[in-house]
C-alpha atoms as a PDB file:
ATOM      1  CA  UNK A   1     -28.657  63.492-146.376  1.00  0.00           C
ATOM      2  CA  UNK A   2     -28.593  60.267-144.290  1.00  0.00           C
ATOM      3  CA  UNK A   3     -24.861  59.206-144.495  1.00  0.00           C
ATOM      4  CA  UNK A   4     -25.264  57.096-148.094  1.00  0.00           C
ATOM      5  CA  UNK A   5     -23.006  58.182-150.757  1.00  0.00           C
ATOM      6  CA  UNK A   6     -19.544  58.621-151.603  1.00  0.00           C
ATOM      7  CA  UNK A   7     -18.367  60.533-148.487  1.00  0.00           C
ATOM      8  CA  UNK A   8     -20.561  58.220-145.538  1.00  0.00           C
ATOM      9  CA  UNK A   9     -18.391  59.344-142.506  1.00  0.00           C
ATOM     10  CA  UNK A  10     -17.763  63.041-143.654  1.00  0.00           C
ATOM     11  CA  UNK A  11     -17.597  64.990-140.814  1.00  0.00           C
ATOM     12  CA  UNK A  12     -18.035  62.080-138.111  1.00  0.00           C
ATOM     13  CA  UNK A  13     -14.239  61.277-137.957  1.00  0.00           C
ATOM     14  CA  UNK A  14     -13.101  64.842-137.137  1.00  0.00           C
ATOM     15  CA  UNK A  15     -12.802  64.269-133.388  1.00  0.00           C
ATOM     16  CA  UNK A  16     -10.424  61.282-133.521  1.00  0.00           C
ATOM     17  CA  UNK A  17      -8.249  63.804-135.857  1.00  0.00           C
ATOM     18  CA  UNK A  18      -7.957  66.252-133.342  1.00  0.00           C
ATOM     19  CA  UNK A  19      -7.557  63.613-130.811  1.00  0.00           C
ATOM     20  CA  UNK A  20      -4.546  61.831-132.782  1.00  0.00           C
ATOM     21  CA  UNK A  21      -3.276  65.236-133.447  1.00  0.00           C
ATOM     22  CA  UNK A  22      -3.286  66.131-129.890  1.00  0.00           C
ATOM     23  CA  UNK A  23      -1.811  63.089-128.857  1.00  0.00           C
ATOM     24  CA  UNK A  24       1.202  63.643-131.216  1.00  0.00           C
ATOM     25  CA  UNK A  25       1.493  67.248-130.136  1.00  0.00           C
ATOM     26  CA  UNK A  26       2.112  65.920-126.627  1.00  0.00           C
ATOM     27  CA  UNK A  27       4.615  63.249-128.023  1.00  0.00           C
ATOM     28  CA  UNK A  28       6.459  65.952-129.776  1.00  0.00           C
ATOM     29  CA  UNK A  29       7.278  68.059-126.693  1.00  0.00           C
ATOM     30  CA  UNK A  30       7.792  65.127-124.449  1.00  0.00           C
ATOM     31  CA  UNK A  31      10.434  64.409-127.233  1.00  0.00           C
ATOM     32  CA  UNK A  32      11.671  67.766-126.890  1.00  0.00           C
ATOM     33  CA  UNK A  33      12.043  67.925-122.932  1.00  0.00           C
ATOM     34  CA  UNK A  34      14.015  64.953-122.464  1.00  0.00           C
ATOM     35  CA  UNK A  35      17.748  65.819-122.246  1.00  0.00           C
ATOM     36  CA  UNK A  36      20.794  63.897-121.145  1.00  0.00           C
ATOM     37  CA  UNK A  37      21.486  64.925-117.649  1.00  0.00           C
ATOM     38  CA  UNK A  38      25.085  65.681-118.773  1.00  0.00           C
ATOM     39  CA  UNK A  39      24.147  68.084-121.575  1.00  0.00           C
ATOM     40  CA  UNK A  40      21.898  69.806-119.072  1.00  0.00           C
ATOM     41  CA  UNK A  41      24.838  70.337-116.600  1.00  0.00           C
ATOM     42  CA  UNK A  42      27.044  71.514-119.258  1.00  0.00           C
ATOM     43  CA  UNK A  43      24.168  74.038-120.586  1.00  0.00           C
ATOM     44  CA  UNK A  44      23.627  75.393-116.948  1.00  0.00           C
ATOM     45  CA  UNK A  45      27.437  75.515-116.327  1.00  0.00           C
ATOM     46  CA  UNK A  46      28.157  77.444-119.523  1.00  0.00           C
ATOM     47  CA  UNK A  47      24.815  79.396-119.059  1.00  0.00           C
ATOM     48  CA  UNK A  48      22.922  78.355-121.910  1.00  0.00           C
ATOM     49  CA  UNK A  49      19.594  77.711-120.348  1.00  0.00           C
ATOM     50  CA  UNK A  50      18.811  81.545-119.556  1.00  0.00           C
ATOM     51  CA  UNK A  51      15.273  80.889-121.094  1.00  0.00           C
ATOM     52  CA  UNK A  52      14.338  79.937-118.295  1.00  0.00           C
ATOM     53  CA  UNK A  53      15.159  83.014-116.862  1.00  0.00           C
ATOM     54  CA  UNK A  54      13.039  85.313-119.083  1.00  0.00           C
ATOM     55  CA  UNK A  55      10.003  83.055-119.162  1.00  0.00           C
ATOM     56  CA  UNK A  56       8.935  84.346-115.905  1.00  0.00           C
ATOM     57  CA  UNK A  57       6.532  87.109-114.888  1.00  0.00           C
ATOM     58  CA  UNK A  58       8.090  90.264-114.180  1.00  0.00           C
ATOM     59  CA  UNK A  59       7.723  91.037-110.145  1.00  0.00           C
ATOM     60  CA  UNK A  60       6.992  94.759-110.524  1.00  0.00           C
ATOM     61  CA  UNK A  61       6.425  97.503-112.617  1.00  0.00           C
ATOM     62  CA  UNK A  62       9.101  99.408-113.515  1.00  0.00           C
ATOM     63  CA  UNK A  63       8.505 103.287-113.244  1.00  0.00           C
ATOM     64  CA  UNK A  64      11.818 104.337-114.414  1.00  0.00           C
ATOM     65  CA  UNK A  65      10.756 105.250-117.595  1.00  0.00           C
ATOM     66  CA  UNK A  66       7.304 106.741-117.081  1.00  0.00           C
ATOM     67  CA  UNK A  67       8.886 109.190-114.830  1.00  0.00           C
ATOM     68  CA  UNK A  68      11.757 110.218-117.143  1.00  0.00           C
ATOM     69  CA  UNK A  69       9.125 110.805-119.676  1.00  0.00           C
ATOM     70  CA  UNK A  70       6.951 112.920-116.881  1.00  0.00           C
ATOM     71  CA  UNK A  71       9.605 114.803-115.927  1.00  0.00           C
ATOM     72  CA  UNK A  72      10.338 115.782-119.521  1.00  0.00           C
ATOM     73  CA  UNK A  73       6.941 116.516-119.939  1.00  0.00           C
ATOM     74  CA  UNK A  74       7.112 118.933-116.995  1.00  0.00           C
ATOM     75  CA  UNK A  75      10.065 120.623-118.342  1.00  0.00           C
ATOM     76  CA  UNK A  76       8.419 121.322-121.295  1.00  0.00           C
ATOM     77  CA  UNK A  77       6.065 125.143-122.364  1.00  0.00           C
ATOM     78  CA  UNK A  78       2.621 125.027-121.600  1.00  0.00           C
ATOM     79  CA  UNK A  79       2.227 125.368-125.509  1.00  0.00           C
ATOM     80  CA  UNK A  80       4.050 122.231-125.672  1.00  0.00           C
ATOM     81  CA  UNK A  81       2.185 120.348-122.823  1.00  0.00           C
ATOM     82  CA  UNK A  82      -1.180 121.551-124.604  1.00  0.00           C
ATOM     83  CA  UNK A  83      -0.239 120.127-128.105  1.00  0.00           C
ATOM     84  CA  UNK A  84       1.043 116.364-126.628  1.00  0.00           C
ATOM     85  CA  UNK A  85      -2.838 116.258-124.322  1.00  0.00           C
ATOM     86  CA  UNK A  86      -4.452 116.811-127.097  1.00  0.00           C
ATOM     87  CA  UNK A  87      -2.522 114.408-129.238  1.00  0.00           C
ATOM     88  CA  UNK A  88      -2.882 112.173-126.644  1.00  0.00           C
ATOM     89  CA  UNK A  89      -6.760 112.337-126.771  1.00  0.00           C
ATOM     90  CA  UNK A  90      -7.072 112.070-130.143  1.00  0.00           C
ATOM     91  CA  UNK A  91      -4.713 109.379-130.659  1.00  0.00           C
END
């Protein structure tokens, strides 16, 4: 109960594990960032570095395919439009 036994520094020793582990998290990517300015500029001219491109936030909304799927929904019976609300409010 005070610390004594086989085990004294169970569970006091936790923090510097997740600090070391941190610390070689961070090592890791820094490791994986640096690159050779040459293979960079052979990447970008062959245009292998297009994650770049689709890590970034989309600047709108696209509507296109709501309103094909409204419009569809329009062309559609009343029957037909009856059966998909109520799907649609169960599901």
């Amino acid at each position: 109960m005070e610390g004594n036994g086989h085990f004294p520094d169970w569970g006091k020793d936790t923090n510097d594990r997740l600090a070391a582990a941190k610390k070689r998290a961070l090592a890791q990517k820094q490791k994986a960032k640096k690159v050779s300015a040459a293979v960079a500029r052979m990447k970008k001219e062959r245009g292998l570095d297009q994650k770049e491109e689709t890590d970034k936030k989309p600047t709108h909304f696209d509507l296109g395919p709501f309103l094909k799927a409204f419009k569809r929904f329009l062309t559609c019976n009343g029957e037909t439009r009856s059966r998909i609300r109520i799907d649609l409010k169960e599901h």
